[in-house]
Protein backbone atom coordinates (compact mmCIF):
# COMPACT_ATOMS: atom_id res chain seq x y z
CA UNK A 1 0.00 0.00 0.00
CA UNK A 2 1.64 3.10 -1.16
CA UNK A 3 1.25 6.05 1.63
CA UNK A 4 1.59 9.58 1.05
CA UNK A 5 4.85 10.41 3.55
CA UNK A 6 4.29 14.07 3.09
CA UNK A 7 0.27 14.02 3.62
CA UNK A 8 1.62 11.55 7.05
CA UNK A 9 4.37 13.32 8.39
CA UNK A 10 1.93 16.73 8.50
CA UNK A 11 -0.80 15.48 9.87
CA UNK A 12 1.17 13.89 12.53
CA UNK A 13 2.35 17.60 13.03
CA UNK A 14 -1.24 18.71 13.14
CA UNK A 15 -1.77 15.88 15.99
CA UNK A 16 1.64 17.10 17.92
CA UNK A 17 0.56 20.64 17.99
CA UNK A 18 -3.29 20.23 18.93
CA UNK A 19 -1.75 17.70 21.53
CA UNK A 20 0.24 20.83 22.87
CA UNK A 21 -2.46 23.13 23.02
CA UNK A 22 0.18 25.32 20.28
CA UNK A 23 -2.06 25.70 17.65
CA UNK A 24 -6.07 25.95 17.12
CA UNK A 25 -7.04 23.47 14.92
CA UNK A 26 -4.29 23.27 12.71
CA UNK A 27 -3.13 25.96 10.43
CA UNK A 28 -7.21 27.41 10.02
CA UNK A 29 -6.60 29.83 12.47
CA UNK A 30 -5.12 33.03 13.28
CA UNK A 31 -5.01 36.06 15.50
CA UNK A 32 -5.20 33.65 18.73
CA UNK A 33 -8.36 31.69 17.18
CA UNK A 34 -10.68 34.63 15.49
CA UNK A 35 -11.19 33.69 11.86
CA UNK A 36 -10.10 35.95 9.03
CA UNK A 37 -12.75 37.26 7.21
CA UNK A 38 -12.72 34.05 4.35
CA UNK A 39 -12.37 31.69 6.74
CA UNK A 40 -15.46 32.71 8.50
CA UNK A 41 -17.66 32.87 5.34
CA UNK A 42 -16.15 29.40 4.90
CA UNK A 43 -17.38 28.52 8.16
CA UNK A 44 -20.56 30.48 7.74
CA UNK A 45 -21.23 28.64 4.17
CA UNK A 46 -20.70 24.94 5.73
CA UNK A 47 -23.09 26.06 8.59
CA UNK A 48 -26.10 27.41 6.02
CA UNK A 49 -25.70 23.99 3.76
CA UNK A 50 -26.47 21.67 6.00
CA UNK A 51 -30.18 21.85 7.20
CA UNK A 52 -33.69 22.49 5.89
CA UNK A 53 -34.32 26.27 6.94
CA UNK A 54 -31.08 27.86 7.00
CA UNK A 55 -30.55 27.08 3.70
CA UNK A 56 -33.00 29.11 2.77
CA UNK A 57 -33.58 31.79 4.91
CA UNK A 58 -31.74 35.47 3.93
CA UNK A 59 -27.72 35.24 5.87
CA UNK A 60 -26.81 38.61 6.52
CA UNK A 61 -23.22 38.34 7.52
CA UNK A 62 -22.68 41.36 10.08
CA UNK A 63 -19.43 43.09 11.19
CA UNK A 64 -20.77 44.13 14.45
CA UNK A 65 -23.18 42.90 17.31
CA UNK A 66 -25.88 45.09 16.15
CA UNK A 67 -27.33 46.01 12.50
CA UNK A 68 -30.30 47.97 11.10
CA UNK A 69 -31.86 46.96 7.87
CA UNK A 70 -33.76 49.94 6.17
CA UNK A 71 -36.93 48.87 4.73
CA UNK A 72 -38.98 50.86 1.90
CA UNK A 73 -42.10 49.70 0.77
CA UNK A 74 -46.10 51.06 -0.50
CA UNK A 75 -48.47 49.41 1.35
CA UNK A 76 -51.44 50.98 -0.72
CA UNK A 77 -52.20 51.77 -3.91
CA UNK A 78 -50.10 54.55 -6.20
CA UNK A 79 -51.76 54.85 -9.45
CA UNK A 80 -54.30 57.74 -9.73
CA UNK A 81 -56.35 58.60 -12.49
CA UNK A 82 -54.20 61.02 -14.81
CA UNK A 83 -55.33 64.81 -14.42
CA UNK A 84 -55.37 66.75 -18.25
CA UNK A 85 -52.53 67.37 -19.75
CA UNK A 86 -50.00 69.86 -18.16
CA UNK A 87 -51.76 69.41 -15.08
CA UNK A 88 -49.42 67.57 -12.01
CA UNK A 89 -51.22 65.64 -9.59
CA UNK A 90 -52.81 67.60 -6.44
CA UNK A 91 -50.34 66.82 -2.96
CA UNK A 92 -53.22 64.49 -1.02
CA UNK A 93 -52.71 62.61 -4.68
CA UNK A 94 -48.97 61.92 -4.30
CA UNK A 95 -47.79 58.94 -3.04
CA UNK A 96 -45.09 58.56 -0.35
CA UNK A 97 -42.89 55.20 0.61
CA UNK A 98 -43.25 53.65 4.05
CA UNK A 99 -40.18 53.38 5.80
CA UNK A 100 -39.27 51.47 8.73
CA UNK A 101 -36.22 49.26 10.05
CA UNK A 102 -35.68 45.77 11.50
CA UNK A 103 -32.90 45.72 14.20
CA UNK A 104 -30.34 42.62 13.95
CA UNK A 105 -28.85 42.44 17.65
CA UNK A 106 -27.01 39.40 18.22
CA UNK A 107 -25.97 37.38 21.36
CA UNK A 108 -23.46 35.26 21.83
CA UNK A 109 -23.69 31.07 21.70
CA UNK A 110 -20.60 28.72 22.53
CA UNK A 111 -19.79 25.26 22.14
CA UNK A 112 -17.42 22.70 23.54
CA UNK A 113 -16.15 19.72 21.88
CA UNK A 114 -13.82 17.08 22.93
CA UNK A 115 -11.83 15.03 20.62
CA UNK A 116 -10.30 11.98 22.38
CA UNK A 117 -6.36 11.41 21.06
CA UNK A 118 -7.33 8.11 20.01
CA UNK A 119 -9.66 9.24 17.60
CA UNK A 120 -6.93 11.86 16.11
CA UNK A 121 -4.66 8.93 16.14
CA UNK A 122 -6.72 6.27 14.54
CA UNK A 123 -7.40 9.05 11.32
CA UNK A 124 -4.54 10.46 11.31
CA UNK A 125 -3.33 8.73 7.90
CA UNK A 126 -6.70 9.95 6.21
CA UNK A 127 -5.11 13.08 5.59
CA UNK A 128 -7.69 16.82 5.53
CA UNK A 129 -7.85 16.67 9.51
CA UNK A 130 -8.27 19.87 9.99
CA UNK A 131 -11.32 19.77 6.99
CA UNK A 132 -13.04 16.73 8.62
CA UNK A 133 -12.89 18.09 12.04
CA UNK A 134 -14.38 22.05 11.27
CA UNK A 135 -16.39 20.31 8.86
CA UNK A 136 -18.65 18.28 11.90
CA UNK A 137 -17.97 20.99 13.74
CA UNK A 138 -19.86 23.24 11.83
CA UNK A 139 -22.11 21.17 10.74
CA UNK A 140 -23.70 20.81 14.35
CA UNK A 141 -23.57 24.11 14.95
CA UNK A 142 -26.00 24.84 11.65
CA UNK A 143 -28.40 21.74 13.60
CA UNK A 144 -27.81 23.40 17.14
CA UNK A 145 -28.84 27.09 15.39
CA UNK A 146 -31.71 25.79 13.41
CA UNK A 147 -33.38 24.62 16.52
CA UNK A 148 -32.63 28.36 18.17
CA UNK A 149 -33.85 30.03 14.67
CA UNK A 150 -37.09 27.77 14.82
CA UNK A 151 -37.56 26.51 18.67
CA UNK A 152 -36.38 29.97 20.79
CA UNK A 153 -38.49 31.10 23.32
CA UNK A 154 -37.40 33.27 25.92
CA UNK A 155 -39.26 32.30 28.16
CA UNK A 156 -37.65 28.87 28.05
CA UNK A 157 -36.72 26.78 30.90
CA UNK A 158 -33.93 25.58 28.50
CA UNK A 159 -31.12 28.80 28.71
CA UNK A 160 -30.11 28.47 25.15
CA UNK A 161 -33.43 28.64 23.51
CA UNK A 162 -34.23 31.15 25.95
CA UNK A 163 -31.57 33.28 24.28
CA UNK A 164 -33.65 34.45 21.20
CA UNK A 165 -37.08 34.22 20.32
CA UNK A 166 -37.45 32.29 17.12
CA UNK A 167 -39.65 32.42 14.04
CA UNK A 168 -42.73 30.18 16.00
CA UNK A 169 -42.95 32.62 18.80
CA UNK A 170 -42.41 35.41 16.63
CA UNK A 171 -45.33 34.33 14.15
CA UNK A 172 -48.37 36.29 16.08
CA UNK A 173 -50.47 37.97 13.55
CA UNK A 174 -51.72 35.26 11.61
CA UNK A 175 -52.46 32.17 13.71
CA UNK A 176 -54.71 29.02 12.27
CA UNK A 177 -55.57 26.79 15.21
CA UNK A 178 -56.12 23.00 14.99
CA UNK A 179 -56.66 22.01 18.03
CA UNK A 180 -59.20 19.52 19.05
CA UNK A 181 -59.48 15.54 19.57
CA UNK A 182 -57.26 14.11 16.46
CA UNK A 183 -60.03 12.39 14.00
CA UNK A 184 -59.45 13.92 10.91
CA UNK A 185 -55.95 13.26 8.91
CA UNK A 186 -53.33 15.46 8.10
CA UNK A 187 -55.08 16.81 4.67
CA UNK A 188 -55.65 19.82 2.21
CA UNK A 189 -57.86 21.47 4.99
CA UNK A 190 -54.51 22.61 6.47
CA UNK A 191 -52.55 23.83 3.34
CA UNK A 192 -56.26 25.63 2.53
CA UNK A 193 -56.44 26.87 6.06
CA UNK A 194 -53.01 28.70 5.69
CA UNK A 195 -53.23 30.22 2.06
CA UNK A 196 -56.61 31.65 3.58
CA UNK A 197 -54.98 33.33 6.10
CA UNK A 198 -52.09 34.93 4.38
CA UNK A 199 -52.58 38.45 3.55
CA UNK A 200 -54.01 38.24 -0.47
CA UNK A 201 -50.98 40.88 -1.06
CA UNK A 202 -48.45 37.99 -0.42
CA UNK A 203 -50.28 35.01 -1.72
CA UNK A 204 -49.69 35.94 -5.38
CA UNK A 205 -46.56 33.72 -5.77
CA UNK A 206 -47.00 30.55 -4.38
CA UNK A 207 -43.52 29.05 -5.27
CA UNK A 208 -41.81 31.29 -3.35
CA UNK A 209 -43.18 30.45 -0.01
CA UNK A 210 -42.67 27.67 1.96
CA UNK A 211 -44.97 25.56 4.45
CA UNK A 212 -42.19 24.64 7.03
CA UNK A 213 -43.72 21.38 9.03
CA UNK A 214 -41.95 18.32 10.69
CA UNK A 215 -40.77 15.07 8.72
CA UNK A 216 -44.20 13.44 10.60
CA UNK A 217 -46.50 16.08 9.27
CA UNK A 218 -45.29 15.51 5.79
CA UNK A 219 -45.33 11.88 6.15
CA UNK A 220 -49.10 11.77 7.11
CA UNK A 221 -49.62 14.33 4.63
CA UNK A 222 -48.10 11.93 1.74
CA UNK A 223 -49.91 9.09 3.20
CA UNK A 224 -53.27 11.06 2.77
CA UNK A 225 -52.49 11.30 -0.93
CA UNK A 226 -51.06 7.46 -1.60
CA UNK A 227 -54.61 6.50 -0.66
CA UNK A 228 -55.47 7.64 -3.65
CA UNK A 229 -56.70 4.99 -6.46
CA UNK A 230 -54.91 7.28 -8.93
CA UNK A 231 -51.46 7.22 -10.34
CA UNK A 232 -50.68 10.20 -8.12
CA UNK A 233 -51.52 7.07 -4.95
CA UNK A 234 -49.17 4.67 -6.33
CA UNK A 235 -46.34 7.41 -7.23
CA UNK A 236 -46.91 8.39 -3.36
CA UNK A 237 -46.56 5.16 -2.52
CA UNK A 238 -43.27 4.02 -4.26
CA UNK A 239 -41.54 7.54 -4.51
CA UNK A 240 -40.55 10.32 -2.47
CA UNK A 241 -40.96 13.60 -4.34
CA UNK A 242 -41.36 17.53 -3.83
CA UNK A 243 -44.77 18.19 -2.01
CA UNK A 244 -46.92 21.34 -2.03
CA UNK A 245 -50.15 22.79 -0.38
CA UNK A 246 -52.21 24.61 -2.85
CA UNK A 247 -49.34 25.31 -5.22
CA UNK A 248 -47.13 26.29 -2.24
CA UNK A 249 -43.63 23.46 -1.94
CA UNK A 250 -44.29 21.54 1.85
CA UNK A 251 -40.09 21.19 3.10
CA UNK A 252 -39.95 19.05 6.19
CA UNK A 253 -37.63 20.59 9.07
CA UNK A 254 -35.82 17.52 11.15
CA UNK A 255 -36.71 20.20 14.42
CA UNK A 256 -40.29 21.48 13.61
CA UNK A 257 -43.04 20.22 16.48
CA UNK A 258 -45.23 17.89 14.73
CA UNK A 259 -48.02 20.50 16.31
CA UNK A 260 -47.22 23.08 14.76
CA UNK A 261 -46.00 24.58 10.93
CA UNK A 262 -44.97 28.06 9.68
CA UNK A 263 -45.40 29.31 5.68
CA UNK A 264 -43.77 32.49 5.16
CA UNK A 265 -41.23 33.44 2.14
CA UNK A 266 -37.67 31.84 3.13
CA UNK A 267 -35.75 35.48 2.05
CA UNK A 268 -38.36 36.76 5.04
CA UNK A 269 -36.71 35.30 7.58
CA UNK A 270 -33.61 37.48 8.06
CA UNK A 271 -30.43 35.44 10.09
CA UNK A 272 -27.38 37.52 11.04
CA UNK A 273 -24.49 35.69 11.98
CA UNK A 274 -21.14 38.22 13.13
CA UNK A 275 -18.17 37.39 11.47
CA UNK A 276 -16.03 37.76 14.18
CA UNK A 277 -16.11 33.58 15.03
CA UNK A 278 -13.57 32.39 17.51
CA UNK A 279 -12.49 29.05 17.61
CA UNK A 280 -9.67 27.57 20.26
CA UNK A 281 -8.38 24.90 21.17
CA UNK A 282 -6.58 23.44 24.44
CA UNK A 283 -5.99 20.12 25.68
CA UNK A 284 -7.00 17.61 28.76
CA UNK A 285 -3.89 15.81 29.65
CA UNK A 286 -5.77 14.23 32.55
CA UNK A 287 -8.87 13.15 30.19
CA UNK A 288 -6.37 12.90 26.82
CA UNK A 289 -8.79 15.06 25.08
CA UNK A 290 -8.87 18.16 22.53
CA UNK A 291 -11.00 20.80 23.58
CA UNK A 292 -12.46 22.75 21.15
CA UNK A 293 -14.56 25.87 21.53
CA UNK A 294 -16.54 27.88 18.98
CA UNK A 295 -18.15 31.52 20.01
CA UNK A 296 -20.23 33.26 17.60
CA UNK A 297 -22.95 35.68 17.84
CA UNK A 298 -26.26 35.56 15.81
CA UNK A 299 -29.77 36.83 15.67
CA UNK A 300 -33.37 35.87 13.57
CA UNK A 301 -36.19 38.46 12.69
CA UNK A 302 -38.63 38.35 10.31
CA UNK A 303 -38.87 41.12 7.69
CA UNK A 304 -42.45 41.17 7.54
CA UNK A 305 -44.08 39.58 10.37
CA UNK A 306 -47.51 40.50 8.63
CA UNK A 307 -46.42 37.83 5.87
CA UNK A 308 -46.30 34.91 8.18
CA UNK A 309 -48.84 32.31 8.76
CA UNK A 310 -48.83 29.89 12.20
CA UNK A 311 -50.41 26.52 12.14
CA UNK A 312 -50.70 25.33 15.45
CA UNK A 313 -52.59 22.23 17.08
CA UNK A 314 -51.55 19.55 14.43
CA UNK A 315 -51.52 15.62 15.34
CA UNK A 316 -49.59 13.19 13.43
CA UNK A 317 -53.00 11.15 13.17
CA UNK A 318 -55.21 14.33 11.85
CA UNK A 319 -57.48 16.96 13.58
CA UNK A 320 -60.88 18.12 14.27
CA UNK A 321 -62.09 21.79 13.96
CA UNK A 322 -60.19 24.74 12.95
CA UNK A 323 -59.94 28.37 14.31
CA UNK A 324 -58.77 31.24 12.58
CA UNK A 325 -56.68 34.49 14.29
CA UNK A 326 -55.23 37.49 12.89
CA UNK A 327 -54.32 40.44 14.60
């Protein structure tokens, strides 16, 4: 077996130094473990690829703890009926923009991880360590900040949820309620229910929103159709494909409550993540462990709450009667 010397003899380096606590993993880091500005958009990209929502959602990158984004918009109609000819239009007939600003204003989350030496050792000859270990770094972080982005609350008992409020406890205006004893199935009544309650304004382009609901919902939701006697039943039945409510695509989210969905525009929901990431390393002679810790600081707000639409009181079985709110 022919083995690349080179490729060895610096990852073994790699493993010396991390063993020391001299370097943060490997030769990624710099300025005593904050990432330069490419290796956190590195870092940033591997994080948003990995899940359901964050893939999705608008990344605003920010270069400090707090940002504004300016919003302009007409809420009403412009157009007027043309006055004659050399005639401008009267002042009450002039239309004006509405302004108005959402506030980014992160806080900070941190993780640990420990790498036992044996595991270094036993890849060691697979060569990219320093890849394959920011890699699964990062890529529970994206799972760990999806749950904050959907699941934050806080007024959690849990004290990392109850960092941020996320996009469920942020959804207020437009509720659709479900609850009830669970007879019916998970159907078209609840794609219906939602398009019915998003403002008409926003409804006009169906593929560009999203029902967010968990893998169970969509599962009972596909079952519903394979009972079909059509070839849409037996294509249900044999194949997993794109889904959609009333023209709008159905993506499952691993950390969505089965009770509960959310349809908004992905671009709406606005994450900022600061670029200033640190990540350090240090060692546990004692335990003969790498420690690893990662500090960022993020934040989630919608752009237009009004263009949201809650589904709460779901089953995986089905549900009874439905109640409409909007504030």
């Amino acid at each position: 077996m022919l083995i690349n010397k080179k490729l060895l003899a610096t990852n073994r380096e790699i493993l010396q130094k991390l063993q020391k606590g001299d370097i943060s993993v490997g030769d990624l880091l710099t300025n005593g473990g904050l990432l330069n500005p490419e290796q956190a958009n590195k870092f940033i990209r591997t994080i948003i690829d990995a899940p359901t929502i964050l893939n999705e959602v608008r990344t605003v990158p920010m270069n400090s703890p707090k940002l504004e984004i300016n919003k302009i918009g007409f809420g009403t109609r412009i157009l007027k009926a043309a006055p004659a000819s050399g005639t401008a239009l009267t002042a009450a007939n002039r239309s004006e923009p509405t302004t108005s600003k959402v506030t980014l204003d992160t806080d900070e989350v941190i993780a640990e991880v420990h790498i036992p030496y044996d595991v270094l050792e036993d890849n060691i000859e697979r060569g990219n360590l320093e890849d394959t270990i920011m890699f699964q770094i990062a890529e529970r972080v994206a799972l760990d900040l999806e749950e904050l982005l959907i699941l934050g609350d806080t007024t959690s008992a849990d004290t990392y949820l109850a960092l941020k409020d996320g996009i469920l406890k942020q959804a207020t205006s437009h509720v659709v309620d479900f609850s009830g004893i669970p007879t019916q199935p998970i159907n078209k009544a609840i794609w219906k229910a939602a398009n019915k309650a998003m403002p008409n304004k926003y409804i006009r382009n169906r593929d560009a929103l999203r029902h967010y609901v968990s893998p169970d919902v969509e599962t009972e939701y596909v079952d519903t159709l394979a009972d079909r006697a059509t070839n849409l039943g037996d294509d249900k039945t044999q194949f997993w494909n794109p889904n959609r409510g009333f023209g709008v695509p159905i993506r499952s989210a691993a950390l969505m409550p089965d009770d509960k969905t959310i349809m908004t525009f992905p671009k709406n929901i606005i994450w900022g993540v600061q670029r200033k990431i640190m990540i350090e390393s240090d060692r546990d002679i004692r335990s003969r462990v790498i420690i690893i810790v990662v500090t960022l600081r993020i934040d989630v707000k919608f752009e237009e709450e009004d263009s949201v639409v809650k589904v709460t009181g779901l089953h995986p079985n089905g549900t009874t009667t439905t109640t409409t709110t909007t504030t």
